[in-house]
N, C-alpha and C. Protein backbone atom coordinates (compact mmCIF):
# COMPACT_ATOMS: atom_id res chain seq x y z
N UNK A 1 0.84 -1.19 0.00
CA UNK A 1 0.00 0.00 0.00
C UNK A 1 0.88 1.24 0.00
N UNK A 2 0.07 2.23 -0.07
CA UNK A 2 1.12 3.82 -1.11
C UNK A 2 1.10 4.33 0.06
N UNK A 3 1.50 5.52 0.55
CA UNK A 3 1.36 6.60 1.67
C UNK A 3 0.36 7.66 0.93
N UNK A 4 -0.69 8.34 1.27
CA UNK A 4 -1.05 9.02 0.67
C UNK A 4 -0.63 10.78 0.64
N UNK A 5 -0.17 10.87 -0.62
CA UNK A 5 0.58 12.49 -0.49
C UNK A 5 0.71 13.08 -1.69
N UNK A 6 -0.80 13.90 -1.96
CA UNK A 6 -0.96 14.39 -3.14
C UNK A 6 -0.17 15.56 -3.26
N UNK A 7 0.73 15.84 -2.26
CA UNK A 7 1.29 17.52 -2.44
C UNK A 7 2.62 16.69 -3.98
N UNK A 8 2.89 15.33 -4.13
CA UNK A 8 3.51 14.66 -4.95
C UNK A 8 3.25 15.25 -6.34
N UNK A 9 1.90 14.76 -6.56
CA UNK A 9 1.05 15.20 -7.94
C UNK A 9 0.70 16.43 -7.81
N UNK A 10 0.41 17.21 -6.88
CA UNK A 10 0.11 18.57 -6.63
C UNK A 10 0.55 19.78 -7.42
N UNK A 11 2.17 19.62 -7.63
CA UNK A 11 2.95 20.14 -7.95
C UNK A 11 2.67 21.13 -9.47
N UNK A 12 2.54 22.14 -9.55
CA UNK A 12 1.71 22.89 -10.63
C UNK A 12 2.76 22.39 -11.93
N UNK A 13 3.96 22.24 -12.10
CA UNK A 13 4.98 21.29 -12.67
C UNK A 13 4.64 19.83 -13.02
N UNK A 14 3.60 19.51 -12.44
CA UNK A 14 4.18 17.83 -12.42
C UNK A 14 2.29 17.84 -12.57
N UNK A 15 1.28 18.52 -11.91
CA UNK A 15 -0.38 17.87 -11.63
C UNK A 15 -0.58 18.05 -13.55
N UNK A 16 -0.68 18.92 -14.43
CA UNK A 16 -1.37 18.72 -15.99
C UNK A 16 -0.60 17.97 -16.63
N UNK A 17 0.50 17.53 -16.54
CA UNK A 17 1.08 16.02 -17.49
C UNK A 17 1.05 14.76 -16.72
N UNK A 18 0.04 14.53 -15.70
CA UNK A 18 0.54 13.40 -14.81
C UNK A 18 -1.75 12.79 -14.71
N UNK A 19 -2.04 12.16 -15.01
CA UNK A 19 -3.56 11.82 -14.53
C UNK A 19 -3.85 10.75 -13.70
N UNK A 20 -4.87 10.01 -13.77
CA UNK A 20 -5.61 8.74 -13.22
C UNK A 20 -4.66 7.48 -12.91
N UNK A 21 -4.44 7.46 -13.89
CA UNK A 21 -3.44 6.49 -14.50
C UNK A 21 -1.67 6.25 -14.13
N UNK A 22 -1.80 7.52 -14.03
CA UNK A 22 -0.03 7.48 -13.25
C UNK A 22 -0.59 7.83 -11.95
N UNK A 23 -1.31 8.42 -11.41
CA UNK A 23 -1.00 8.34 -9.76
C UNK A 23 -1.76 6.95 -9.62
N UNK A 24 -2.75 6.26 -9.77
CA UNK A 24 -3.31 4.55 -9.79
C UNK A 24 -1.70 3.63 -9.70
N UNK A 25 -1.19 3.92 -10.48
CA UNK A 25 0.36 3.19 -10.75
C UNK A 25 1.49 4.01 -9.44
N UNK A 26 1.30 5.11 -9.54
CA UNK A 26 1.73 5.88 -8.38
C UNK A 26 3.73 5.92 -9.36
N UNK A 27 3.35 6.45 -10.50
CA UNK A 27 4.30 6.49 -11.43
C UNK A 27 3.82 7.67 -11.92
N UNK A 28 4.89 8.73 -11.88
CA UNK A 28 5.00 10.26 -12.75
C UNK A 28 5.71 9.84 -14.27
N UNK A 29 5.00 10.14 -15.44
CA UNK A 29 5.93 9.77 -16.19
C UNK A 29 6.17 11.49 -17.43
N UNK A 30 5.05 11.82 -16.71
CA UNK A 30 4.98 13.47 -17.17
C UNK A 30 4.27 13.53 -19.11
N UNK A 31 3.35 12.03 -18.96
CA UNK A 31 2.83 12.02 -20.77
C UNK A 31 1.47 12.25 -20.43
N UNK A 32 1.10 12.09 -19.24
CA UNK A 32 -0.53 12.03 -19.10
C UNK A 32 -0.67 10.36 -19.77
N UNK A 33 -0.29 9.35 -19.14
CA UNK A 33 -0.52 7.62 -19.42
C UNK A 33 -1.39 7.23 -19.81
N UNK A 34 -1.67 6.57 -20.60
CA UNK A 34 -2.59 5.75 -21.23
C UNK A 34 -2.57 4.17 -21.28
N UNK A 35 -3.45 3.60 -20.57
CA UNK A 35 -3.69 2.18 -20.58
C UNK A 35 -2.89 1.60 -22.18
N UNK A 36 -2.26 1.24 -22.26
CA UNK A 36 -1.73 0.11 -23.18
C UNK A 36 -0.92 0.95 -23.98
N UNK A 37 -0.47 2.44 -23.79
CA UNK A 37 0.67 2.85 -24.68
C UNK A 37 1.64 2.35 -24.68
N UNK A 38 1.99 2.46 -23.39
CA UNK A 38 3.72 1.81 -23.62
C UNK A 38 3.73 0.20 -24.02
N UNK A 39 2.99 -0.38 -24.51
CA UNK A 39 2.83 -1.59 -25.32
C UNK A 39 1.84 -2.07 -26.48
N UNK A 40 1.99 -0.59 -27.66
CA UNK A 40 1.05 -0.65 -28.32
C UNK A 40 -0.68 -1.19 -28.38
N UNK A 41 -0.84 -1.58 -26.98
CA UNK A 41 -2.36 -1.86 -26.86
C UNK A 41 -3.20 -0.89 -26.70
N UNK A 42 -3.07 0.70 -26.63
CA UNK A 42 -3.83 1.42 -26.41
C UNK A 42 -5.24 1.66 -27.14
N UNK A 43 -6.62 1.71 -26.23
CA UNK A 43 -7.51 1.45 -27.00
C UNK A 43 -8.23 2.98 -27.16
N UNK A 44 -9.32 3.57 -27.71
CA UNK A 44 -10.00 4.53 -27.88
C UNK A 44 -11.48 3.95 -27.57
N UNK A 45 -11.87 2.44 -27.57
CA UNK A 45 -13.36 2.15 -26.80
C UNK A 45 -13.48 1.96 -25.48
N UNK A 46 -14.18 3.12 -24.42
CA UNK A 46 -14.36 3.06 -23.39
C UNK A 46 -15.28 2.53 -22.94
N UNK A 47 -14.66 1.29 -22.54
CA UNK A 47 -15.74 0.01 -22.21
C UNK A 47 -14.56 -0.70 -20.86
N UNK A 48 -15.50 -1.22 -20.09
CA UNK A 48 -13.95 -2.12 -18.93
C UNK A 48 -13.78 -3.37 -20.12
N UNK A 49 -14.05 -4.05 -20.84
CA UNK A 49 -13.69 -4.74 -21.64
C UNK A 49 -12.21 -4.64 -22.30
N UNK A 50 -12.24 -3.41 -22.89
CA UNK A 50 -11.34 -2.89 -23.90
C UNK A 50 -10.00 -2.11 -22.90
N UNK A 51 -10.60 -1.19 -21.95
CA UNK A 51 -9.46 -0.60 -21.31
C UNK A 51 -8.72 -1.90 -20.24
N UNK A 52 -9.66 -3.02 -19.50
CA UNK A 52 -8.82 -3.69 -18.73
C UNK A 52 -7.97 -4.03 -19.82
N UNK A 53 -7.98 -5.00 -21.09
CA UNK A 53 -7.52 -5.27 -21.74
C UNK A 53 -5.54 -4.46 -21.96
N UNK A 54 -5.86 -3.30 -22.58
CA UNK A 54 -5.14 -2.03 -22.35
C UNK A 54 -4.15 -2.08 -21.28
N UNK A 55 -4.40 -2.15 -20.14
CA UNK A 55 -4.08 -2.09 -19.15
C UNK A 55 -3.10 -3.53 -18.44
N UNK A 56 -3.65 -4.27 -18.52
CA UNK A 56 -3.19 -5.73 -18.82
C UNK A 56 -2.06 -5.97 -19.86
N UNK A 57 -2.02 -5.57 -20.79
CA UNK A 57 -1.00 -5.36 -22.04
C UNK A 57 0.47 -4.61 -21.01
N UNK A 58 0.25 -3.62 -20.41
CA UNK A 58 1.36 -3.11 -19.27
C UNK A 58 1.80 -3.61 -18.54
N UNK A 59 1.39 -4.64 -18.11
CA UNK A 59 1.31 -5.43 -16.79
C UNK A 59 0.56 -5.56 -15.67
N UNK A 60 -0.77 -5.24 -16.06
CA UNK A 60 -1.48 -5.09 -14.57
C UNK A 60 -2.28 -6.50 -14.24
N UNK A 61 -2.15 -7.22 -13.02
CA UNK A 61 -2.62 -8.25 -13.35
C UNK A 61 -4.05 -8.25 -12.17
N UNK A 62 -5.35 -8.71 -12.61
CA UNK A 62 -6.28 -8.72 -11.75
C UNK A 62 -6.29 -9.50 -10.27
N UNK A 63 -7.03 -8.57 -9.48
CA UNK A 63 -6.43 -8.71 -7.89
C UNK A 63 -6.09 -9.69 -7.19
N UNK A 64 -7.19 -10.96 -7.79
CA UNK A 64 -6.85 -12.41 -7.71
C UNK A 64 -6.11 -13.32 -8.14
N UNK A 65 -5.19 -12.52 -9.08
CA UNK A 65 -3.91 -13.69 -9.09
C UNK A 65 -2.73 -13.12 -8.42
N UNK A 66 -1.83 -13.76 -8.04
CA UNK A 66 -0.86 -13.32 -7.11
C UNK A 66 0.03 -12.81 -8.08
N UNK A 67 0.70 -12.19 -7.22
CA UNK A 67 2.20 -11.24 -7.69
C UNK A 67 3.77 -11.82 -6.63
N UNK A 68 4.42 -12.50 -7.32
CA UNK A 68 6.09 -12.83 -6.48
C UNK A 68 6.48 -11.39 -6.12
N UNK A 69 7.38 -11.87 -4.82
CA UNK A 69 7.83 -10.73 -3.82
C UNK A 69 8.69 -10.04 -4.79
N UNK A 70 9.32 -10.82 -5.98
CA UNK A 70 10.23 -9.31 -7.05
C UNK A 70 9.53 -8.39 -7.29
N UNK A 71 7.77 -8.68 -7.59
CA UNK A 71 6.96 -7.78 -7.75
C UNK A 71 6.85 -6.62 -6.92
N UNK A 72 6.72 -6.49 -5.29
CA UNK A 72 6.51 -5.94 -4.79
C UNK A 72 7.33 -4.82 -4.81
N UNK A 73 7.00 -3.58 -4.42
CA UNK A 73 5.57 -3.26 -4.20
C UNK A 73 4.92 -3.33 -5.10
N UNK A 74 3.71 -3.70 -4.62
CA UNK A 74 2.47 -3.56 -5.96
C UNK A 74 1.48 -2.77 -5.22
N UNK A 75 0.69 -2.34 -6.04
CA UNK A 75 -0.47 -0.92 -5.56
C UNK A 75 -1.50 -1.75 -6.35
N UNK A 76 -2.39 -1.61 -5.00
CA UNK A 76 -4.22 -2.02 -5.64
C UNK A 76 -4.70 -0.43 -6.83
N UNK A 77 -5.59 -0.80 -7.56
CA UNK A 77 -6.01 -0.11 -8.46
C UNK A 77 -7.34 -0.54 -8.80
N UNK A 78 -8.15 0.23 -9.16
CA UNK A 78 -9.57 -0.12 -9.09
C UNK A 78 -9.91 0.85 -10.39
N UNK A 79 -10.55 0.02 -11.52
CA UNK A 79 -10.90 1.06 -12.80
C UNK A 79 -12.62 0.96 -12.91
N UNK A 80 -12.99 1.95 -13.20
CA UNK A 80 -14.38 2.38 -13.84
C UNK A 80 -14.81 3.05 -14.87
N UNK A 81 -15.59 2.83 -15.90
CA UNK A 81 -15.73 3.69 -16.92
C UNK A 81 -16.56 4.13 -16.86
N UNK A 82 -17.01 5.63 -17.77
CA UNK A 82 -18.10 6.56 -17.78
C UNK A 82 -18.47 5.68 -19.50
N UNK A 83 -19.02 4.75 -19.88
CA UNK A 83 -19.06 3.93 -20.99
C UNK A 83 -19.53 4.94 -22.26
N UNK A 84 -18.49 4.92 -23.39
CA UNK A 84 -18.27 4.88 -24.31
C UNK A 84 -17.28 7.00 -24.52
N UNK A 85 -17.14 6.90 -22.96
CA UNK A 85 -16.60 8.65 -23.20
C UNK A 85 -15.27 7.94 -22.51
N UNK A 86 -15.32 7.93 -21.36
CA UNK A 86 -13.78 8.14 -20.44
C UNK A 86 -13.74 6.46 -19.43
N UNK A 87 -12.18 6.62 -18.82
CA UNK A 87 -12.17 5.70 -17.59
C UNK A 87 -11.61 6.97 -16.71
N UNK A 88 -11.37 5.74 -15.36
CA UNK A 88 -10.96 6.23 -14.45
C UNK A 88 -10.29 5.39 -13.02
N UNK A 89 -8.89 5.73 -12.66
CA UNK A 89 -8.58 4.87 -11.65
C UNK A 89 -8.33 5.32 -10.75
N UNK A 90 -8.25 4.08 -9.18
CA UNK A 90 -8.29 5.16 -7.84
C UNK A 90 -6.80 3.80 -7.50
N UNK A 91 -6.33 4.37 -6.76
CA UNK A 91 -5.32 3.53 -5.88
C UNK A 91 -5.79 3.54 -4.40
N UNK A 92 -5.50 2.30 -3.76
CA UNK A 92 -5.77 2.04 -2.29
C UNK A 92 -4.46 2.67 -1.49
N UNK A 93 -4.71 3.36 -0.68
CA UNK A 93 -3.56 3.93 0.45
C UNK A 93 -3.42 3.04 1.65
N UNK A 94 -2.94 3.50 2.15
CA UNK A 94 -2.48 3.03 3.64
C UNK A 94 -3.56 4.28 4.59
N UNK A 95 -4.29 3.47 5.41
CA UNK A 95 -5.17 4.61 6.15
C UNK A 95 -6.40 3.14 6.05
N UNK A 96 -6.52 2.64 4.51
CA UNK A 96 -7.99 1.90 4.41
C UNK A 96 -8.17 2.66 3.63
N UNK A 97 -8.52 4.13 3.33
CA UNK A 97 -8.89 4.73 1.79
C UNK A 97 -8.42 4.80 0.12
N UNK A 98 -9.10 5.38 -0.03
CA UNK A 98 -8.65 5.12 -1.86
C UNK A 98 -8.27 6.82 -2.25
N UNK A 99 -7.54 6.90 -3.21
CA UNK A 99 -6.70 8.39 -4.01
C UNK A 99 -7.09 8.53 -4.95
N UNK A 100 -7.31 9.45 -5.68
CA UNK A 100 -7.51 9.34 -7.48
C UNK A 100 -6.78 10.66 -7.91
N UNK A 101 -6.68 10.84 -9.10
CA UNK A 101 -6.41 12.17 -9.19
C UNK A 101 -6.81 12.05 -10.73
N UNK A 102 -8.25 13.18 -10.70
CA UNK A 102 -9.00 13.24 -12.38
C UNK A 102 -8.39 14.18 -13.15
N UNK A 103 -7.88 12.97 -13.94
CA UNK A 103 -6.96 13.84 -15.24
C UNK A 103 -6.12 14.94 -14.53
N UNK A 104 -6.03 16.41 -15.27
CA UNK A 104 -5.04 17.70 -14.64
C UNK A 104 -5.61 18.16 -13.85
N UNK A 105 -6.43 17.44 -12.80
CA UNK A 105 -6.65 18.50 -11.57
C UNK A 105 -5.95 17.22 -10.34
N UNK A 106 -5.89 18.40 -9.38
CA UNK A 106 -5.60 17.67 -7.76
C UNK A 106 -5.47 16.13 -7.64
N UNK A 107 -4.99 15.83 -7.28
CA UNK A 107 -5.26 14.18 -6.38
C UNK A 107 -5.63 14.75 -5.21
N UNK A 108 -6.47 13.65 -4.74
CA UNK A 108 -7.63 13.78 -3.61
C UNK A 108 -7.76 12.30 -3.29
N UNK A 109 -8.26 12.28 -2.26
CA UNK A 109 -9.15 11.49 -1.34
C UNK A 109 -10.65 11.29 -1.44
N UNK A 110 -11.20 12.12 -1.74
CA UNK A 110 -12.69 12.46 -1.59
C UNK A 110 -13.26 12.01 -2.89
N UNK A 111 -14.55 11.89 -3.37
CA UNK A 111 -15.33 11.63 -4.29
C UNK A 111 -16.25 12.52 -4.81
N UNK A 112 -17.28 12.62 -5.84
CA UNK A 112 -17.94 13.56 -5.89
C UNK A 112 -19.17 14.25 -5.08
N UNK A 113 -18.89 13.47 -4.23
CA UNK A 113 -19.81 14.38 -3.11
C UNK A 113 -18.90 14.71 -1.82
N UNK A 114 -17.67 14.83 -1.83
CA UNK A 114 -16.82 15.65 -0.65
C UNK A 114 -16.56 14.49 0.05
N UNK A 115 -16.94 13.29 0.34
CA UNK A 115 -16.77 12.35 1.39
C UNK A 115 -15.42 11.57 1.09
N UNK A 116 -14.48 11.03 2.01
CA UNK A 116 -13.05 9.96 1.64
C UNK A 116 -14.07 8.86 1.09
N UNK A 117 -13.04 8.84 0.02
CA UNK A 117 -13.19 7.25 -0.52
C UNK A 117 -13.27 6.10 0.14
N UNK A 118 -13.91 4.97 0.93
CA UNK A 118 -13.81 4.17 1.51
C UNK A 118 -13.82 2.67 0.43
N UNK A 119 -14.90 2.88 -0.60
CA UNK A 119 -14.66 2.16 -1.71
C UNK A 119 -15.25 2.69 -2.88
N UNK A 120 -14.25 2.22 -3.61
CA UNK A 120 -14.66 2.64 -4.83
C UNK A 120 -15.48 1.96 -5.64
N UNK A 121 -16.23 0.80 -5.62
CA UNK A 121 -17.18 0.61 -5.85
C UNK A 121 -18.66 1.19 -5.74
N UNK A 122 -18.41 2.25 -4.51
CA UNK A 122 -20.07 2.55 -4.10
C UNK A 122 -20.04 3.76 -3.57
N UNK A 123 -18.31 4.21 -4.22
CA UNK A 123 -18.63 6.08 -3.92
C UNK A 123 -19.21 6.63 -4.94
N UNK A 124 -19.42 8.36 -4.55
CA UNK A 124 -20.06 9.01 -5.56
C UNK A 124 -19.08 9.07 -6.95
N UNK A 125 -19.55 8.98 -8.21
CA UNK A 125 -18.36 8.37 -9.53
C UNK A 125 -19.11 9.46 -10.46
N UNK A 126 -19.98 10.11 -10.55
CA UNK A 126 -20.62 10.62 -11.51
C UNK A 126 -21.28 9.81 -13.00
N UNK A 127 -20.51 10.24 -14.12
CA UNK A 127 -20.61 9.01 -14.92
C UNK A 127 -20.00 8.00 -15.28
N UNK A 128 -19.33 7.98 -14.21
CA UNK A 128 -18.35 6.74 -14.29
C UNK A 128 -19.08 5.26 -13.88
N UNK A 129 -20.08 5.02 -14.38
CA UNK A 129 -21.33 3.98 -13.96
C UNK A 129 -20.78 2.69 -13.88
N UNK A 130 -20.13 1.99 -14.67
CA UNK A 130 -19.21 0.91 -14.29
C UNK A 130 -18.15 0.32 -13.68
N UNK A 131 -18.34 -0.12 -12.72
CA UNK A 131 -17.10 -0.84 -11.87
C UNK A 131 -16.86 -1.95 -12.89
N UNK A 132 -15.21 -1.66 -13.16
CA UNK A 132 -14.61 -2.66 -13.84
C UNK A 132 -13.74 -4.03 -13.21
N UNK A 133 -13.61 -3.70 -12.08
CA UNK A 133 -12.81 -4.35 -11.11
C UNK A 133 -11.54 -3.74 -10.41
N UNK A 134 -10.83 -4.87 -10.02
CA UNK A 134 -9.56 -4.49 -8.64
C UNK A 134 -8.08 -5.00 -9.50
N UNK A 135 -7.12 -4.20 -9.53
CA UNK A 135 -5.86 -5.00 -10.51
C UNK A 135 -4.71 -4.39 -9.13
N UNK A 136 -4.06 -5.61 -9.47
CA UNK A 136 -2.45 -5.60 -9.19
C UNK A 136 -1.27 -4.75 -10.12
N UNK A 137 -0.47 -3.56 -9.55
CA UNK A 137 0.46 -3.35 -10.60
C UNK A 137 1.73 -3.41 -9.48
N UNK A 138 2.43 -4.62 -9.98
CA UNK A 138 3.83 -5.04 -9.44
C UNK A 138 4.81 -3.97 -10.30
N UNK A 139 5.99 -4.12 -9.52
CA UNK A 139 7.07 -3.52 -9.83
C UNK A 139 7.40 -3.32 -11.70
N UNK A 140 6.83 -4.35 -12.07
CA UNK A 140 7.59 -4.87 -13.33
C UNK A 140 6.65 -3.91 -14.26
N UNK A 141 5.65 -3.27 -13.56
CA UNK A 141 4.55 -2.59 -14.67
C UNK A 141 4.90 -1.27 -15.26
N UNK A 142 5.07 -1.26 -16.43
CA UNK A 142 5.76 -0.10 -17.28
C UNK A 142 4.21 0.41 -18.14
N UNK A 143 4.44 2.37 -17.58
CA UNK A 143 3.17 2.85 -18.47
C UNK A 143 3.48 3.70 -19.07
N UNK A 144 2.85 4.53 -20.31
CA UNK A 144 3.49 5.61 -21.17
C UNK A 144 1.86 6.38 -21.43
């Protein structure tokens, strides 16, 4: 589990090239990341079908299969899509809560109604209507 410390992503330098996707991975890579770039799988249908897919192509492996201790650390990640516009991912902290940070604004704690994330399955998501599931990203996971 991550420490949670958005003053990281905060950074007016580092929060508009950094989104969902690199703080979920808890990796700055300064491209704004995309599920399956850095391994030509990147998709444009926003469906959990197509982006786990995407995502998986990087290395992310779903929560139920294990990861070897070379892996570690690995960070929980939890994706949802707003279906057929956007996704979106939260990482689990240390505390018991979840982080996100939407696209170039803030990383946060909270959801769309002000409250900490406790899960991301059944916080406020807006149109993010689909829970796609829970993934593992071990050490070995490279994103672009």
């Amino acid at each position: 589990m991550s420490q949670f410390n958005p003053d990281f992503w905060n950074v007016p330098a580092v929060r508009p090239h950094n989104n969902c996707y690199n703080y979920a991975r808890n990796w700055r890579t300064d491209t704004f990341a995309q599920p399956g770039r850095a391994h030509g799988a990147q998709t444009s249908t926003m469906g959990c079908g197509p982006v786990t897919a995407a995502a998986m192509a990087d290395g992310l492996m779903h929560r139920c299969d294990c990861l070897p201790v070379e892996e570690w650390p690995r960070r929980l990640m939890a994706l949802v899509v707003d279906p057929g516009w956007d996704y979106h991912w939260y990482r689990h902290q240390r505390g018991g809560f979840w982080g996100h940070k939407p696209g170039p604004t803030a990383a946060r704690n909270t959801d769309n109604s002000n409250a900490v994330i406790t899960d991301p399955e059944t916080c406020a998501r807006g149109g993010y209507t689909d829970f796609c599931g829970y993934f593992y990203a071990g050490r070995s996971v490279v994103i672009n």
